[in-house]
Protein backbone atom coordinates (compact mmCIF):
# COMPACT_ATOMS: atom_id res chain seq x y z
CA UNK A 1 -33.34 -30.63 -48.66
CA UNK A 2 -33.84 -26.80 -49.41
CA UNK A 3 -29.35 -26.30 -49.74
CA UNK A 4 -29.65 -29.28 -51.88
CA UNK A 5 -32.59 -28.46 -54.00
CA UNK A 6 -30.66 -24.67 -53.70
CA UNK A 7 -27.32 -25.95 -55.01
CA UNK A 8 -29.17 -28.46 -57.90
CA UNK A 9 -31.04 -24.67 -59.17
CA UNK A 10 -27.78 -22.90 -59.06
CA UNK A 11 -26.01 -25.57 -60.76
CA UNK A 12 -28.71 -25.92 -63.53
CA UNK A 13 -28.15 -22.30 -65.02
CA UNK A 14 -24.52 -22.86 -65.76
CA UNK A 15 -24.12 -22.09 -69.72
CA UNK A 16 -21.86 -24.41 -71.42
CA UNK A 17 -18.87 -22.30 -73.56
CA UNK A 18 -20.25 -24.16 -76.77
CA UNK A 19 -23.56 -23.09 -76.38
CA UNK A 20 -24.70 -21.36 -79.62
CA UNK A 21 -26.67 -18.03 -79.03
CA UNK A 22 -29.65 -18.92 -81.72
CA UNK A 23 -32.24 -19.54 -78.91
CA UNK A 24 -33.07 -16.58 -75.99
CA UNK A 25 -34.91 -16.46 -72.79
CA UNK A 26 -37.21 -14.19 -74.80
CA UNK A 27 -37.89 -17.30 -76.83
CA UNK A 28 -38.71 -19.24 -73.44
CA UNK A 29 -40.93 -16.56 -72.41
CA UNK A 30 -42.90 -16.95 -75.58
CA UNK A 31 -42.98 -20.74 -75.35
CA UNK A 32 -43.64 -20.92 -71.44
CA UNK A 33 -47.02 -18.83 -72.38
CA UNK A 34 -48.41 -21.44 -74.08
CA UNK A 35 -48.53 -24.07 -71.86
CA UNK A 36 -50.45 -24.72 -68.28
CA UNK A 37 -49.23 -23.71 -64.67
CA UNK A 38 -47.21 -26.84 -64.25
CA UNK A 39 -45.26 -27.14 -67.27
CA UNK A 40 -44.62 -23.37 -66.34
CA UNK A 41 -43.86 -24.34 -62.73
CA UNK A 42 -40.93 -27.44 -63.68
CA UNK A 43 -39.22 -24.85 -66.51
CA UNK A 44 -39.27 -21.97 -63.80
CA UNK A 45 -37.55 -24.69 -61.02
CA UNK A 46 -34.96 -26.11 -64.00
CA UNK A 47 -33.55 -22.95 -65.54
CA UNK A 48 -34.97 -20.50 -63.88
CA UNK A 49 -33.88 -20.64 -60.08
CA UNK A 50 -37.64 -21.19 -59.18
CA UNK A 51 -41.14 -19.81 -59.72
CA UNK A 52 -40.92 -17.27 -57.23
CA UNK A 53 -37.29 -16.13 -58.14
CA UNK A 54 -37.57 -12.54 -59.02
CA UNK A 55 -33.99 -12.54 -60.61
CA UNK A 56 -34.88 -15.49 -63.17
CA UNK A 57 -33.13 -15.39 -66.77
CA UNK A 58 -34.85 -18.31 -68.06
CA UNK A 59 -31.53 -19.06 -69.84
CA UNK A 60 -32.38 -21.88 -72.68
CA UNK A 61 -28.75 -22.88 -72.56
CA UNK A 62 -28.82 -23.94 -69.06
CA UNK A 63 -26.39 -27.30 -68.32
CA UNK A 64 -26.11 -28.96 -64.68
CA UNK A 65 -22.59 -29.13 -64.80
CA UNK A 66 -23.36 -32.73 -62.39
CA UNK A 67 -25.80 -34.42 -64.79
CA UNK A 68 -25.17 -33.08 -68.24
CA UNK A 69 -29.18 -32.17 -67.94
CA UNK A 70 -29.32 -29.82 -70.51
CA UNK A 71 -31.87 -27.29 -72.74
CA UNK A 72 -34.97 -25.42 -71.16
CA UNK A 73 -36.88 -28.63 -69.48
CA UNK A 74 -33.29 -30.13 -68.62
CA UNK A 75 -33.07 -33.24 -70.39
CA UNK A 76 -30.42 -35.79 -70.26
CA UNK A 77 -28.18 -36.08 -73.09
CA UNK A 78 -28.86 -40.02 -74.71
CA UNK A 79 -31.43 -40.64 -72.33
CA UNK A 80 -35.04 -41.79 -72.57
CA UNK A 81 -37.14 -38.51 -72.74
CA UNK A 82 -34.50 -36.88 -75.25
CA UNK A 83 -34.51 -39.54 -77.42
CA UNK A 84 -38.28 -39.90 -77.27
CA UNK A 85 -38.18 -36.09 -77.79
CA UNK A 86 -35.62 -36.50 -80.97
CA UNK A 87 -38.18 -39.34 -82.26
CA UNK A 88 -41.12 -37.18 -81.96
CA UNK A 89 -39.93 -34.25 -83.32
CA UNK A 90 -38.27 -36.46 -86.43
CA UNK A 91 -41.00 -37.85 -87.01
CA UNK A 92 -43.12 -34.99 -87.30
CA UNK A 93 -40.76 -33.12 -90.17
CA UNK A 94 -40.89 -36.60 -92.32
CA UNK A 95 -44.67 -36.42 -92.01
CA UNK A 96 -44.79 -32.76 -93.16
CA UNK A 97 -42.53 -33.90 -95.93
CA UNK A 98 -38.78 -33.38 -95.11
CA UNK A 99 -35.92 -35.49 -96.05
CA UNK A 100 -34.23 -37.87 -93.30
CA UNK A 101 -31.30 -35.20 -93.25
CA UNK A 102 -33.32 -32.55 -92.70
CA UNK A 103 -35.60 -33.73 -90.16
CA UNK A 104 -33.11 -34.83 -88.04
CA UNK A 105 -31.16 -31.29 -88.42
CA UNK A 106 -34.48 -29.75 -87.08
CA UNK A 107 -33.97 -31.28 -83.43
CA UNK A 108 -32.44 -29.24 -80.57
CA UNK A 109 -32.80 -29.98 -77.12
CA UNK A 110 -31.97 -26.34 -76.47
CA UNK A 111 -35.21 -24.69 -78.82
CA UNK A 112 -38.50 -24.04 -76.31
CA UNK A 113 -40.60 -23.83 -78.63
CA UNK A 114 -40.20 -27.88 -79.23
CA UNK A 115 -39.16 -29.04 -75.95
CA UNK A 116 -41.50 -26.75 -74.04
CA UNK A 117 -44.44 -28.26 -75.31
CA UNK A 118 -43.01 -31.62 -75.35
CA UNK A 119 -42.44 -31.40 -71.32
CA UNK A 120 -46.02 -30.11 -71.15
CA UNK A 121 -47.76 -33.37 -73.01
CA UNK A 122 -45.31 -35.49 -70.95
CA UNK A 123 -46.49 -33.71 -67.99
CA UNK A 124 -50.04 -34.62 -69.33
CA UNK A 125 -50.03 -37.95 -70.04
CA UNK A 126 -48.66 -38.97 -66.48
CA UNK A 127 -44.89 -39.00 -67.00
CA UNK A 128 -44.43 -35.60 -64.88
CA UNK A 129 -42.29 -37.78 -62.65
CA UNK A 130 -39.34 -37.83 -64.94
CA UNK A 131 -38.55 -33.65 -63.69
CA UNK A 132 -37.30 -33.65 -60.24
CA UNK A 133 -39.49 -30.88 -59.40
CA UNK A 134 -42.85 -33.05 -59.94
CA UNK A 135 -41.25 -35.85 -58.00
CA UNK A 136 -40.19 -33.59 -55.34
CA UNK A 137 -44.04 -32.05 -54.79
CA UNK A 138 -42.60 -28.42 -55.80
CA UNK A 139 -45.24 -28.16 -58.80
């Protein structure tokens, strides 16, 4: 279980050659300081080789070359929780009075300071079990 939670970690900080550079792991240090121990806890085991790793990068690029989990808090690419998470954040720019073009330019699975936050009210309101490292017991 620990070689194959081992291998899942090393295979989730793989940076795909498209990746644009706008987003750092400075910019997931800032976001992961605004949110509790457990949302802190499931970034650190998804990007950033675990909590305890002394060598973490934190790198908001990270793809698991596997799944196609992608971004800080690993989401899948057309699946439930990123599409909730493109909704959401949509949704929220058309509120604060963007156009439909512009609000949907706005979402990127790969920015922590949206998806960070999104993982943490997920966490929150009982869907935790959607990050393997909540359904595992690791945070």
């Amino acid at each position: 279980m620990k070689l194959a939670l081992g291998v899942l970690l090393l295979l989730s900080t793989v940076t795909p050659a498209h990746a644009q550079s706008r987003w750092t792991s400075e910019d997931v240090h800032l976001a992961i300081a605004t949110v509790g121990p457990r949302t802190r806890c499931v970034v650190g085991y998804e990007i950033g080789g675990g909590p305890y790793n002394p060598n973490r990068t934190y790198n908001p690029y990270a793809t698991n070359p596997s799944s196609g989990a992608r971004g800080p808090i690993q989401m899948m690419p057309g699946g439930v929780i990123e599409r909730e998470f493109l909704r959401t954040t949509v949704d929220e720019a058309l509120a604060q009075g963007w156009s439909e073009e512009a609000a949907w330019a706005v979402n990127d699975p790969y920015r922590p300071d949206q998806v960070i936050p999104f993982l943490q009210h997920k966490i929150l309101t009982g869907h935790g079990s959607h990050w393997s490292p909540i359904l595992l017991g690791l945070c």
